[in-house]
N, C-alpha and C. Protein backbone atom coordinates (compact mmCIF):
# COMPACT_ATOMS: atom_id res chain seq x y z
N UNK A 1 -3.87 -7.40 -14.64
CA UNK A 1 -3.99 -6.68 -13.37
C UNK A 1 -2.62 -6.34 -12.78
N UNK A 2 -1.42 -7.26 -12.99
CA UNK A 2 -0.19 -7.19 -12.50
C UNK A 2 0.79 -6.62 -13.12
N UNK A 3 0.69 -6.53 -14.53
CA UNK A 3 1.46 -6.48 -15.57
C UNK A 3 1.81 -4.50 -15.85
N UNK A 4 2.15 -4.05 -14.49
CA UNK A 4 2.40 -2.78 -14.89
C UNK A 4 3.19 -2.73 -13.34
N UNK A 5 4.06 -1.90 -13.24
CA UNK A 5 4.82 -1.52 -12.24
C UNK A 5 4.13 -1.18 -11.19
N UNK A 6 4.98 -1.81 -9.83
CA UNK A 6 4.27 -2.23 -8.50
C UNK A 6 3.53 -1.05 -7.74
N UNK A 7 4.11 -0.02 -7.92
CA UNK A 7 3.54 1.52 -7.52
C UNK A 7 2.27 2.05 -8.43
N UNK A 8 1.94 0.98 -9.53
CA UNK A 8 0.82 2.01 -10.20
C UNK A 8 -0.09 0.53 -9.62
N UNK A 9 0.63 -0.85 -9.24
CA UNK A 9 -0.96 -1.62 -9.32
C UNK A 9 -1.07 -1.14 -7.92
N UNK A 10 0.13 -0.97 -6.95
CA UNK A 10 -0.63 -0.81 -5.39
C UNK A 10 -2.18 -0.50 -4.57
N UNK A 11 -2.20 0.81 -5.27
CA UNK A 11 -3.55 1.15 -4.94
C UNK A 11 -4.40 0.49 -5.65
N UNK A 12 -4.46 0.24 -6.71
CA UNK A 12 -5.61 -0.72 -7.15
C UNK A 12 -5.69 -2.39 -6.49
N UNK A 13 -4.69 -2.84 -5.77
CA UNK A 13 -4.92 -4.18 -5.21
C UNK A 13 -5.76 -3.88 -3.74
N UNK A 14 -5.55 -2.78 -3.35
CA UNK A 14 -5.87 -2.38 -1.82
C UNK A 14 -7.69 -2.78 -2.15
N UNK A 15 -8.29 -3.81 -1.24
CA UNK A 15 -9.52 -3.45 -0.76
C UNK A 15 -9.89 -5.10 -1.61
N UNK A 16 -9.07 -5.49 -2.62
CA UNK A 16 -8.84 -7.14 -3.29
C UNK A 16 -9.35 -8.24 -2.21
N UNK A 17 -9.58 -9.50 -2.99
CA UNK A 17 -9.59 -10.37 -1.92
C UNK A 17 -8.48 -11.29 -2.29
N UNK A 18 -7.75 -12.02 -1.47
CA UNK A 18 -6.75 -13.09 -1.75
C UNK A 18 -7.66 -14.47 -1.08
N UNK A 19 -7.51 -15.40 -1.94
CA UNK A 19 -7.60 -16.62 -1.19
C UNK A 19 -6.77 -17.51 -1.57
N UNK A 20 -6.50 -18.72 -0.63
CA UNK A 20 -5.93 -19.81 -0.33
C UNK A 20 -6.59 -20.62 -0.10
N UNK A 21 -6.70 -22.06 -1.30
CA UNK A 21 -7.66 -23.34 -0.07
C UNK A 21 -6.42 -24.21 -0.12
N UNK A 22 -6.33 -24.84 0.99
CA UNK A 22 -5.76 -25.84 1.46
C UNK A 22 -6.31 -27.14 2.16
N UNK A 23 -5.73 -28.26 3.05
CA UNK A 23 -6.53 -29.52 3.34
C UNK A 23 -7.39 -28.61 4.15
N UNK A 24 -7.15 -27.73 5.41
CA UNK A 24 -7.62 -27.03 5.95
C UNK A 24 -8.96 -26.44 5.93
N UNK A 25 -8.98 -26.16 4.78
CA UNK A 25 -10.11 -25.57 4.35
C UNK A 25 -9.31 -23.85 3.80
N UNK A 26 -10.40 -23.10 3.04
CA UNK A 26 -10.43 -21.46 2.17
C UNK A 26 -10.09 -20.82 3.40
N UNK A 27 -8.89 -19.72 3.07
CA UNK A 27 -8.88 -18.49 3.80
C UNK A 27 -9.12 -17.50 3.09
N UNK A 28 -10.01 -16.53 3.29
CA UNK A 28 -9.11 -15.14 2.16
C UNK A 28 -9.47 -14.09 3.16
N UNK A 29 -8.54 -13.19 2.61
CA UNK A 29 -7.95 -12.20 3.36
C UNK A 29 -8.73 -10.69 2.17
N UNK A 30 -9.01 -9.80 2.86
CA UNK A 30 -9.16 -8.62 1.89
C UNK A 30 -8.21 -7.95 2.48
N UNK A 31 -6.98 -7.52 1.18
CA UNK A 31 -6.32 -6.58 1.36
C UNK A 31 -6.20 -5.39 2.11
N UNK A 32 -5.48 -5.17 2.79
CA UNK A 32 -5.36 -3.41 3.49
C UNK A 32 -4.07 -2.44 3.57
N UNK A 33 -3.22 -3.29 3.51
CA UNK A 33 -1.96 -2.67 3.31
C UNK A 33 -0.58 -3.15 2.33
N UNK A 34 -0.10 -2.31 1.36
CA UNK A 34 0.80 -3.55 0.84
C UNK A 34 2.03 -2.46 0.68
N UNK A 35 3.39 -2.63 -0.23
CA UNK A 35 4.93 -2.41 -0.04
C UNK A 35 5.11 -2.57 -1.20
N UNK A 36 5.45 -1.50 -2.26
CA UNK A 36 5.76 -1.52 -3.40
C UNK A 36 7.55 -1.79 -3.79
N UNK A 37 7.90 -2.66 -4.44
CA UNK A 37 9.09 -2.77 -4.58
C UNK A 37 9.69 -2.53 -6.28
N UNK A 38 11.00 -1.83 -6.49
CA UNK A 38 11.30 -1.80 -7.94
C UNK A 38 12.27 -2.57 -8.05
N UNK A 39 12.77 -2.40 -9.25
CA UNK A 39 13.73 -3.51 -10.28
C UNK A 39 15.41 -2.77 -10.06
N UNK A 40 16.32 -3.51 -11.15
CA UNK A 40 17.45 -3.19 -10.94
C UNK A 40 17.97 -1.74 -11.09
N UNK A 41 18.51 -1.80 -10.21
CA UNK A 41 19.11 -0.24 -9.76
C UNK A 41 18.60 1.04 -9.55
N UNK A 42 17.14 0.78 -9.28
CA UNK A 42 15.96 1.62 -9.01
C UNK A 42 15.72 1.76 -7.73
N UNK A 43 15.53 0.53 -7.45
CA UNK A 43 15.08 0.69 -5.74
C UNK A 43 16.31 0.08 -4.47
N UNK A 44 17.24 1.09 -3.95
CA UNK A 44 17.84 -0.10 -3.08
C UNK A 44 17.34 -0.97 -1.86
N UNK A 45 15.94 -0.68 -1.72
CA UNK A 45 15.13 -1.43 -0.88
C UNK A 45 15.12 -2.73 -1.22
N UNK A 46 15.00 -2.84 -2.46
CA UNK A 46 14.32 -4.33 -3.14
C UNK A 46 15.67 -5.31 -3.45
N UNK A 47 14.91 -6.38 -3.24
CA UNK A 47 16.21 -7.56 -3.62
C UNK A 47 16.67 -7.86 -4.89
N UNK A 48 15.89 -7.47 -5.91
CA UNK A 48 16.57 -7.14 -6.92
C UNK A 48 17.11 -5.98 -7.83
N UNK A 49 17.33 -5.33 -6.41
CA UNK A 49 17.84 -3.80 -7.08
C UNK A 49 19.76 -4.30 -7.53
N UNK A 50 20.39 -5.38 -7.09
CA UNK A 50 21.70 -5.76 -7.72
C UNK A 50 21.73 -6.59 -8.55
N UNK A 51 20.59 -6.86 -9.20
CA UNK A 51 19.92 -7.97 -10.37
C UNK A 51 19.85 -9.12 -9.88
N UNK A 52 19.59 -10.30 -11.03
CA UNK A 52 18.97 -11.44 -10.53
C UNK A 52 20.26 -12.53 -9.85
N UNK A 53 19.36 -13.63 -8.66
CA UNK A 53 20.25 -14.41 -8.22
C UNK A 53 19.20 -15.38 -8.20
N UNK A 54 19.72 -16.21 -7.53
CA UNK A 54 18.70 -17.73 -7.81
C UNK A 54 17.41 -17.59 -6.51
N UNK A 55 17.71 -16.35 -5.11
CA UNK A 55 16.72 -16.21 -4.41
C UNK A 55 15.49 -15.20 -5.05
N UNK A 56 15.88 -14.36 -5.95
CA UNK A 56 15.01 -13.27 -6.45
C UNK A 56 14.75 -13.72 -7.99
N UNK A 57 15.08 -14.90 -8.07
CA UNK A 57 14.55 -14.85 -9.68
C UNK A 57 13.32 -15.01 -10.17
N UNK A 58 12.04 -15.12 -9.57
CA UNK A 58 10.91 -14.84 -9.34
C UNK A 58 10.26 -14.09 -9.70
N UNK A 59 11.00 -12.68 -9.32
CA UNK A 59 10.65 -11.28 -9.40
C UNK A 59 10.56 -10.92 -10.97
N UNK A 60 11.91 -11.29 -11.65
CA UNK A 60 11.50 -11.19 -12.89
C UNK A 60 10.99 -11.82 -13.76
N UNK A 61 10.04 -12.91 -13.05
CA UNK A 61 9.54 -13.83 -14.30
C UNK A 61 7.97 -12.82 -14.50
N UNK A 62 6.78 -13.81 -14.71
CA UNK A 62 6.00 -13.39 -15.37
C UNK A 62 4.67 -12.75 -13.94
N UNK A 63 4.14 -11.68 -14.05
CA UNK A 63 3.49 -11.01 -13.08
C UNK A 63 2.44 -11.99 -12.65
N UNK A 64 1.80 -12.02 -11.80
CA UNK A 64 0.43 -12.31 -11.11
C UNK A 64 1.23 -13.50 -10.08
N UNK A 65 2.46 -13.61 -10.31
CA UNK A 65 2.81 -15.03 -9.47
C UNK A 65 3.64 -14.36 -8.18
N UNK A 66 3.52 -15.13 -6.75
CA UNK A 66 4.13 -15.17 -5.66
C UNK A 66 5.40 -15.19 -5.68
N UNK A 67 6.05 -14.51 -5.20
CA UNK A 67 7.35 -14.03 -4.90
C UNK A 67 7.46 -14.61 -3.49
N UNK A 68 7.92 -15.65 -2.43
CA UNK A 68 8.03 -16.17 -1.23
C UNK A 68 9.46 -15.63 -0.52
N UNK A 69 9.74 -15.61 0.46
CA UNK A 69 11.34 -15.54 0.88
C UNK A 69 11.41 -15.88 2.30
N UNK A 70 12.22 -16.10 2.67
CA UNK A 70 12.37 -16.62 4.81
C UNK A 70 13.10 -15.10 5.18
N UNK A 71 12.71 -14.49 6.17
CA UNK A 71 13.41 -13.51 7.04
C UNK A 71 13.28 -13.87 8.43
N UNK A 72 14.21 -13.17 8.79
CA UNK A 72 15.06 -13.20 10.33
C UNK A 72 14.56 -14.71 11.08
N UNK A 73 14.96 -15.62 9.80
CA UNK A 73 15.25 -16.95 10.36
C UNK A 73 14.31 -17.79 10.90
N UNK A 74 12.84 -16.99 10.57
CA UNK A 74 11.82 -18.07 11.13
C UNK A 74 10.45 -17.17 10.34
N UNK A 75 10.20 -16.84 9.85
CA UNK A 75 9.24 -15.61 9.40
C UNK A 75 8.92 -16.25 7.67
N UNK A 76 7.93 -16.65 7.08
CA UNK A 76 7.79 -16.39 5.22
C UNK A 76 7.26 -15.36 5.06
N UNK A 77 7.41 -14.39 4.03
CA UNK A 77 7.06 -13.38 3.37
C UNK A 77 6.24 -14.07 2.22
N UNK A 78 5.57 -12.92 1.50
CA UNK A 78 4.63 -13.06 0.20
C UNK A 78 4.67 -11.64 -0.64
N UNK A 79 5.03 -11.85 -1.45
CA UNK A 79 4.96 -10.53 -3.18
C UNK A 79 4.24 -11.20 -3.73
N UNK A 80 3.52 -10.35 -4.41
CA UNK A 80 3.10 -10.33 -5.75
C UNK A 80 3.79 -10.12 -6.55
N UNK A 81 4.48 -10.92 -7.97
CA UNK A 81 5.43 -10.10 -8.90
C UNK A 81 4.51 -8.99 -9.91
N UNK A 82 4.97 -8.12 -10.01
CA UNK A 82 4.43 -6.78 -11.15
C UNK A 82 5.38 -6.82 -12.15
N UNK A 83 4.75 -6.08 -12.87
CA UNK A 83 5.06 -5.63 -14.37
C UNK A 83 5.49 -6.34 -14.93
N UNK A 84 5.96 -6.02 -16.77
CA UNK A 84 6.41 -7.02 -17.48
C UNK A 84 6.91 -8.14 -16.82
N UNK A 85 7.51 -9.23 -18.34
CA UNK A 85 8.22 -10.29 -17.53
C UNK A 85 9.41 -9.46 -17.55
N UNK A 86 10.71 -9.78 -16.75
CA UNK A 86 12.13 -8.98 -16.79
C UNK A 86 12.09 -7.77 -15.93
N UNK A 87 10.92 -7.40 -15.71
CA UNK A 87 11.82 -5.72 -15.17
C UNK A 87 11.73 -5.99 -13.24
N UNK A 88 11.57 -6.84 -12.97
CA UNK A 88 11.38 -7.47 -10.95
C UNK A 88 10.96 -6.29 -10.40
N UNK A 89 9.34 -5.61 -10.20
CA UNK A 89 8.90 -5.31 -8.98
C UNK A 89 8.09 -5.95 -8.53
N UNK A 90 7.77 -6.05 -7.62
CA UNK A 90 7.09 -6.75 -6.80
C UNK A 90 6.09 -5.50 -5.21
N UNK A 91 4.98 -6.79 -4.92
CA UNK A 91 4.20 -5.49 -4.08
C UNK A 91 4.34 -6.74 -3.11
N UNK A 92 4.68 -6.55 -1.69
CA UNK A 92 4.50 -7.03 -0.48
C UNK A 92 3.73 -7.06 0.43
N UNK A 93 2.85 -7.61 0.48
CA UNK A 93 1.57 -7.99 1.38
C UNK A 93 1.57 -7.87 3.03
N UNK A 94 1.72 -6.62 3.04
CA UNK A 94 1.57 -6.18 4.67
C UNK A 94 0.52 -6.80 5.65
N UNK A 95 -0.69 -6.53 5.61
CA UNK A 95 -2.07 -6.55 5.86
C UNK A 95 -3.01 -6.70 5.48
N UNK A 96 -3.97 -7.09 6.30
CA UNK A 96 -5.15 -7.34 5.47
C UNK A 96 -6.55 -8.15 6.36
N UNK A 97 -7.02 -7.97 6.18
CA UNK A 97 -8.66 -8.33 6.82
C UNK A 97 -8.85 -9.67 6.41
N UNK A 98 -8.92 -10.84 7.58
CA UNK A 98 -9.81 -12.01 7.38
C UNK A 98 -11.13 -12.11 6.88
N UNK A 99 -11.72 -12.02 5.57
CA UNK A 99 -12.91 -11.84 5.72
C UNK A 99 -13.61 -13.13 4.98
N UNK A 100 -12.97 -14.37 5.40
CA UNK A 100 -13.31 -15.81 5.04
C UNK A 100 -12.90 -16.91 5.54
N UNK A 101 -13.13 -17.75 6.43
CA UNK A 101 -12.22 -18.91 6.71
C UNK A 101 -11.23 -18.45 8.07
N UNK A 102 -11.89 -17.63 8.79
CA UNK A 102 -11.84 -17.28 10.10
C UNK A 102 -11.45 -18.26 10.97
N UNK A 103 -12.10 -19.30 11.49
CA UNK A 103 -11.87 -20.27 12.31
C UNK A 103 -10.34 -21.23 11.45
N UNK A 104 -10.45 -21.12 10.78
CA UNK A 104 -8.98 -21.76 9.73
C UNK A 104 -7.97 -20.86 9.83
N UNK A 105 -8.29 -19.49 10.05
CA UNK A 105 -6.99 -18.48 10.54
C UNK A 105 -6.73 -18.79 11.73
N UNK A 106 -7.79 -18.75 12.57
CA UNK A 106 -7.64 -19.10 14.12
C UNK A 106 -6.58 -20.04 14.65
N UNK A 107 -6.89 -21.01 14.15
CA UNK A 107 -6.17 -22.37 14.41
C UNK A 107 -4.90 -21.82 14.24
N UNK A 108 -4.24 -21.40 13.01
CA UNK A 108 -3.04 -20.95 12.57
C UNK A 108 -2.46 -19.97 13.96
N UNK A 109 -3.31 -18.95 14.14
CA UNK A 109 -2.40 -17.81 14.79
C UNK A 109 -2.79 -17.76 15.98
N UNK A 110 -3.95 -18.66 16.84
CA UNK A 110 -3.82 -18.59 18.11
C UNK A 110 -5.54 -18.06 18.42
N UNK A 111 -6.27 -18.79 18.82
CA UNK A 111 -7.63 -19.07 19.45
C UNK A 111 -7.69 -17.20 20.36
N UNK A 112 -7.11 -16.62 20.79
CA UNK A 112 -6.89 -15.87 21.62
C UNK A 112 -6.53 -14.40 20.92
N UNK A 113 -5.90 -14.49 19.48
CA UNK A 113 -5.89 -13.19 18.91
C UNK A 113 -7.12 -12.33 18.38
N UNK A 114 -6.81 -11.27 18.57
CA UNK A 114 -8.14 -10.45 18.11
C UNK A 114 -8.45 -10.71 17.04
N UNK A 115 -9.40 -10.30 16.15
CA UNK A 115 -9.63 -10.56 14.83
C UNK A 115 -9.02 -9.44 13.90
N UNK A 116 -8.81 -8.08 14.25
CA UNK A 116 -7.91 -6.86 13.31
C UNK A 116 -6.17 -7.63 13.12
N UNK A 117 -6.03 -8.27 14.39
CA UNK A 117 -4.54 -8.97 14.58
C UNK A 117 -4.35 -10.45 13.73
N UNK A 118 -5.29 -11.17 12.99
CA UNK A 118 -4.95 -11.90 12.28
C UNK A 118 -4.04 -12.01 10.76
N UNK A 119 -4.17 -10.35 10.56
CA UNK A 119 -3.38 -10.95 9.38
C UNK A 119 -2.86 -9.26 9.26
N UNK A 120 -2.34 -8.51 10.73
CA UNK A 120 -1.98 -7.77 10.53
C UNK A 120 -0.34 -7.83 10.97
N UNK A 121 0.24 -7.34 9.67
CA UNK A 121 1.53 -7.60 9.14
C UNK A 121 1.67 -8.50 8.50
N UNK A 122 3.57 -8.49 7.69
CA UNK A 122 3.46 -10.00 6.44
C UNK A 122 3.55 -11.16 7.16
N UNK A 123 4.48 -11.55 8.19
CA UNK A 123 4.05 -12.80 8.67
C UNK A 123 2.96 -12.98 9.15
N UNK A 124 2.28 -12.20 9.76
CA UNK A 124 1.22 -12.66 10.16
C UNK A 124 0.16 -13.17 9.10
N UNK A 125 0.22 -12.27 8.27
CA UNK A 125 -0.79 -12.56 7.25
C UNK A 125 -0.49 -14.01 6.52
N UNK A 126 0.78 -14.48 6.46
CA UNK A 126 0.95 -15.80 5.41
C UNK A 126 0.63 -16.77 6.48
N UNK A 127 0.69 -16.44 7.66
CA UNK A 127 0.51 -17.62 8.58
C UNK A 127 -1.13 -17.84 8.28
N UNK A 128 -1.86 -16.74 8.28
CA UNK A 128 -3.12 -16.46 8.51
C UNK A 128 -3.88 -17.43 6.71
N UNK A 129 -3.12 -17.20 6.24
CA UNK A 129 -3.17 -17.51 4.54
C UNK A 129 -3.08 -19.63 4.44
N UNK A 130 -2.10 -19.53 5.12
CA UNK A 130 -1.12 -20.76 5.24
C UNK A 130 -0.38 -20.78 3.93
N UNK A 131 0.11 -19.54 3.56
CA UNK A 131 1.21 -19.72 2.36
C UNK A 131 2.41 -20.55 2.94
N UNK A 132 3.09 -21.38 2.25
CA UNK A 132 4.16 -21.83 2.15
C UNK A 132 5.66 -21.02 1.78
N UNK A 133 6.23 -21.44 2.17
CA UNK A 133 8.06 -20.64 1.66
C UNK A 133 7.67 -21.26 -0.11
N UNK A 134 7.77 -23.06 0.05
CA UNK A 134 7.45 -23.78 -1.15
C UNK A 134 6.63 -23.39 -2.07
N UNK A 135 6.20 -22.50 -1.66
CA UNK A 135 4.82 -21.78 -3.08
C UNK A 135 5.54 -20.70 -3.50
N UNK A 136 6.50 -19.91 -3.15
CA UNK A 136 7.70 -19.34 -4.32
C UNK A 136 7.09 -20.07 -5.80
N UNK A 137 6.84 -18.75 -6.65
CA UNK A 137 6.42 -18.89 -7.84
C UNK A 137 4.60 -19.38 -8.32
N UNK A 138 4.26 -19.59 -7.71
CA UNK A 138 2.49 -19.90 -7.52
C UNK A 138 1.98 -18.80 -8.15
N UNK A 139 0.96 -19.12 -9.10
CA UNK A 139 0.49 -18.37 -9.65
C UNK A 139 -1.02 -18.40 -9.14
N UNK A 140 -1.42 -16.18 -8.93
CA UNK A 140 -2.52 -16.32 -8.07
C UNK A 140 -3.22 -16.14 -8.90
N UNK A 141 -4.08 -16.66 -10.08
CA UNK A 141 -5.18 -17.21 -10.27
C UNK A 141 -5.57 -18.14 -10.98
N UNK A 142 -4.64 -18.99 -10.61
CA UNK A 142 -5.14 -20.33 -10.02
C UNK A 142 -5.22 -21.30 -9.12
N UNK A 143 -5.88 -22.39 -9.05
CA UNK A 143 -6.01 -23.03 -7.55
C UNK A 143 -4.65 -23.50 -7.57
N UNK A 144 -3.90 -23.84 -6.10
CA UNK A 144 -5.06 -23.10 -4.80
C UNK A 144 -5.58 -21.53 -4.76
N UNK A 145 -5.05 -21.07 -5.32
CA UNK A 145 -4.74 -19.44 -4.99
C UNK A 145 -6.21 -19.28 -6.15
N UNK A 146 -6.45 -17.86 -5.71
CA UNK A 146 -7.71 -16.80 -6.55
C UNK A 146 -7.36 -15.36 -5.92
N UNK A 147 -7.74 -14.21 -6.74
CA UNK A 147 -7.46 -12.71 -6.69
C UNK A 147 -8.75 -12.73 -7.10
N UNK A 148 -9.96 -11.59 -6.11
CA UNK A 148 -10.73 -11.07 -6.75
C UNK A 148 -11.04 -9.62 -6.76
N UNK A 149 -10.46 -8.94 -7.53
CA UNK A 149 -10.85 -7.48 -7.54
C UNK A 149 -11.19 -6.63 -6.49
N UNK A 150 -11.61 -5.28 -5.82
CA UNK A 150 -12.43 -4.83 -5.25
C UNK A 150 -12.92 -4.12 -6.02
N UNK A 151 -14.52 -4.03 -5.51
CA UNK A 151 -15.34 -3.43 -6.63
C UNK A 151 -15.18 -2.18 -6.93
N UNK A 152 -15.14 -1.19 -5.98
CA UNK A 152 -14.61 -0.11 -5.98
C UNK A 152 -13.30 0.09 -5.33
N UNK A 153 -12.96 1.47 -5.99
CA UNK A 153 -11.34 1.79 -5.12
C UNK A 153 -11.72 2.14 -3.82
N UNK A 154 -10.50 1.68 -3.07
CA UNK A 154 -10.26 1.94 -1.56
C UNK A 154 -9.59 3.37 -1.56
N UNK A 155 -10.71 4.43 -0.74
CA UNK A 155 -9.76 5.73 -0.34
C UNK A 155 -8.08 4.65 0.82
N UNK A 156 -7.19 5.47 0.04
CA UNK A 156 -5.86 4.98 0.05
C UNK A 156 -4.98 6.41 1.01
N UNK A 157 -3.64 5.89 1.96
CA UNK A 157 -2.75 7.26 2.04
C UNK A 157 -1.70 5.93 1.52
N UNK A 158 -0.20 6.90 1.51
CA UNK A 158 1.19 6.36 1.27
C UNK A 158 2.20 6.91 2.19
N UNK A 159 2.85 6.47 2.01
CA UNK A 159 3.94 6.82 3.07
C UNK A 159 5.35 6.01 3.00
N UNK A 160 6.02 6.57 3.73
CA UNK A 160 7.80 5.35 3.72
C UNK A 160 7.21 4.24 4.16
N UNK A 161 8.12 3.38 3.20
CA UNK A 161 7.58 1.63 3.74
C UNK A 161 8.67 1.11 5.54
N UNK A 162 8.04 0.49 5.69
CA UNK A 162 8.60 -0.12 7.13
C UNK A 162 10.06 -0.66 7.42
N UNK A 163 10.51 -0.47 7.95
CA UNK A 163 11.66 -0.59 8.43
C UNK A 163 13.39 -1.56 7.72
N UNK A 164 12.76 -0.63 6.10
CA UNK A 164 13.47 -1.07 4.94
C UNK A 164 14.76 -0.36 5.12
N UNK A 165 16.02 -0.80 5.25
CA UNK A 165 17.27 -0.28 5.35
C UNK A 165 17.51 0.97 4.41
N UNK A 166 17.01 0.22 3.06
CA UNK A 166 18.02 1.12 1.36
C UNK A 166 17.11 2.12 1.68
N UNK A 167 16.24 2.82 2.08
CA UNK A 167 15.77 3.67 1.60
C UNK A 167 16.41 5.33 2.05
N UNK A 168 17.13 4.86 2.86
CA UNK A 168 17.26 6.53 3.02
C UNK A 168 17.17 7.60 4.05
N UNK A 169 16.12 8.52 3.45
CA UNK A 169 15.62 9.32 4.16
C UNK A 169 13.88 8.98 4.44
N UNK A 170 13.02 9.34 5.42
CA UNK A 170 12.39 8.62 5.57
C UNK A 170 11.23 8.82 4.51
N UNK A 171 11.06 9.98 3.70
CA UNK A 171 10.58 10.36 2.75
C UNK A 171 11.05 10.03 1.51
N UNK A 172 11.83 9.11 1.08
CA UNK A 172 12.94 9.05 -0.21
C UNK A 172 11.95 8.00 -1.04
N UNK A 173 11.03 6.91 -0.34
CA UNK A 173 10.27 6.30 -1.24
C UNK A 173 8.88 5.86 -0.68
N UNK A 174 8.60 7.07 -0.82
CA UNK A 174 6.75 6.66 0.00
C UNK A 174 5.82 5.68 -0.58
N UNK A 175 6.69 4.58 -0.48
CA UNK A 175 5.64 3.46 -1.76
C UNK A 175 5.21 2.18 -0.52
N UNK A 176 4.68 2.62 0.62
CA UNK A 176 3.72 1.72 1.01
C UNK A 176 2.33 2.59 1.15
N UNK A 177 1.16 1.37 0.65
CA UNK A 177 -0.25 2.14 0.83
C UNK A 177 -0.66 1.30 1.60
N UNK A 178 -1.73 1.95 1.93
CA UNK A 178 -3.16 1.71 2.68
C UNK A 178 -3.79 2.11 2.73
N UNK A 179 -5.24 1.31 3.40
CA UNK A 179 -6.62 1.71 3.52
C UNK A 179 -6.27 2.66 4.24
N UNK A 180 -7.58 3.73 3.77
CA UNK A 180 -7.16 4.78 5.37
C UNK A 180 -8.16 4.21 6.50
N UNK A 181 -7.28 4.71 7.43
CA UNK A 181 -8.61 4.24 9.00
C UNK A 181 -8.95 2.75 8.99
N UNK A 182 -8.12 2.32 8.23
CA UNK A 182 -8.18 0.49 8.42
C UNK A 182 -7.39 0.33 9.69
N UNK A 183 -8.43 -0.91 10.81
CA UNK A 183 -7.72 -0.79 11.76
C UNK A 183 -6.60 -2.10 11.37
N UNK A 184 -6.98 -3.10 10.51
CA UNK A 184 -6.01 -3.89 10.28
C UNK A 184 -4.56 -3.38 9.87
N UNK A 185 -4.81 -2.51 9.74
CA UNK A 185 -2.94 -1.69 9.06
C UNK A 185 -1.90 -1.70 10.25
N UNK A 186 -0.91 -2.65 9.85
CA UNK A 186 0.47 -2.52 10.29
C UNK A 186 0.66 -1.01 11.02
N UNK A 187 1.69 -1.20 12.62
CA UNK A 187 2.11 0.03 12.71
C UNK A 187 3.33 0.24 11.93
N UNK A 188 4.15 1.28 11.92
CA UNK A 188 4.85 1.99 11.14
C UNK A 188 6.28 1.79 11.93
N UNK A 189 7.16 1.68 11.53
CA UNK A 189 8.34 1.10 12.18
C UNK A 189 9.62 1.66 11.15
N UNK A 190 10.62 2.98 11.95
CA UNK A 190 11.06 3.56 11.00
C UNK A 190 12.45 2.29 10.94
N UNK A 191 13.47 2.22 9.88
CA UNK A 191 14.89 1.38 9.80
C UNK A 191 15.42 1.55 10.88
N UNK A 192 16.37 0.80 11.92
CA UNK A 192 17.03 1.14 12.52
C UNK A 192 18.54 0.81 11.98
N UNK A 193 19.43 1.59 11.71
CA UNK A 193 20.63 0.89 11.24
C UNK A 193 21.80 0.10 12.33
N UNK A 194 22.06 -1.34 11.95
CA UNK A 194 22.59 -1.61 13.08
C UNK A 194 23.91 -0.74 13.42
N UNK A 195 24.19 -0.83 14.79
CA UNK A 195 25.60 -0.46 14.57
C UNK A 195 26.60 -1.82 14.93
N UNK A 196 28.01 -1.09 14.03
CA UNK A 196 29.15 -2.10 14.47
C UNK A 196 29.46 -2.51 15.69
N UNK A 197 30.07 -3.13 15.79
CA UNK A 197 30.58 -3.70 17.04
C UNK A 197 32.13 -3.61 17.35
N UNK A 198 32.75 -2.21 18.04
CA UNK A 198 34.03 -1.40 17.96
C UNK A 198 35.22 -2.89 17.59
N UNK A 199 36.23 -2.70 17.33
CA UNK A 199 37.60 -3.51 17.26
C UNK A 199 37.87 -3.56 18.02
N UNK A 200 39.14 -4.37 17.87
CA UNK A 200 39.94 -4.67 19.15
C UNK A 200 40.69 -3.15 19.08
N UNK A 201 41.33 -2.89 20.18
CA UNK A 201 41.95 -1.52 20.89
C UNK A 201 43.75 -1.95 20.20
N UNK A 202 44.07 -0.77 18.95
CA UNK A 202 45.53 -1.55 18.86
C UNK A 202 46.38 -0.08 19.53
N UNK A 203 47.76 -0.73 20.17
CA UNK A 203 48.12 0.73 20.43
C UNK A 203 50.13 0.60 20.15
């Protein structure tokens, strides 16, 4: 299912179920939105577009397994690794529909969130999951973890992925999908590039 580059499984994962059991009890999530990533010197979005280091070495091992990472210092992410072993793309798990183990998401993200807002976006969703940073490399099908198909394809759109620096122009790599008219789908958030912070004044 994984074993082909992250842009051709995308649309076919959309509409999937993911689960997680933990002490907690089963979550799973049905897919709605995900972030296609490529390999070296293909994509400058992706972390292994400057080849492998000991945080991305994941990416190029063998497909169907979790790719984990920490951002902006308090946040876990979740990939799927794709294609062969060696070539590192990976698809990033935007969104997605609670449609199991609801009251076990709850607890996680707050008695008070809506139910479209549980596992919309990637942190939200691993919180919603209870993936670990520590599950880097977990392979999803097996326990804890399971992938089950969707039976049919999900009508899908694409578009620039979210607020990815390398990409460009905002059209340069339209490799995030989604359900269409899913209300669980992430809003859209173009890069902002930071700016510097001027020098000292020499004269």
């Amino acid at each position: 299912m994984f074993d082909e580059p992250a842009v051709v499984v995308a649309p076919r994962l959309l509409g999937a179920v993911l689960t997680h059991e933990s002490d907690e009890g089963p979550v799973s999530v049905r897919i709605t939105e995900v972030e296609a990533y490529l390999g070296v010197g293909i994509d400058p979005g992706s972390h292994s577009f400057r080849g492998r280091t000991p945080r991305n070495s994941v990416m190029f091992g063998e497909p169907g397994h979790l790719y984990t990472y920490f951002t902006y210092g308090m946040h876990t992410c979740a990939n799927i690794v794709c294609s062969p072993e060696g070539e590192s793309s990976a698809l990033l798990l935007r969104a997605g529909e609670i449609v199991g183990g609801a009251d076990v998401a709850r607890r996680r993200r707050g008695e008070q969130v809506p139910a479209r807002d549980l596992a919309r976006g990637p942190a939200r969703l691993t919180v919603a999951l209870g993936i670990r940073l520590s599950q880097n490399g977990a392979a999803l099908f097996e326990p804890p973890f399971s992938v089950t198909p969707a039976s049919v394809p999900a009508p899908f759109l694409s578009g620039p992925r979210v607020g990815v620096s390398g990409d460009g122009g905002s059209d340069a790599f339209p490799w995030r999908f989604w359900i269409a008219d899913d209300p669980t789908v992430s809003a859209y958030r173009k890069s902002v590039p930071r700016r510097r912070k001027p020098g000292p004044t020499v004269s």
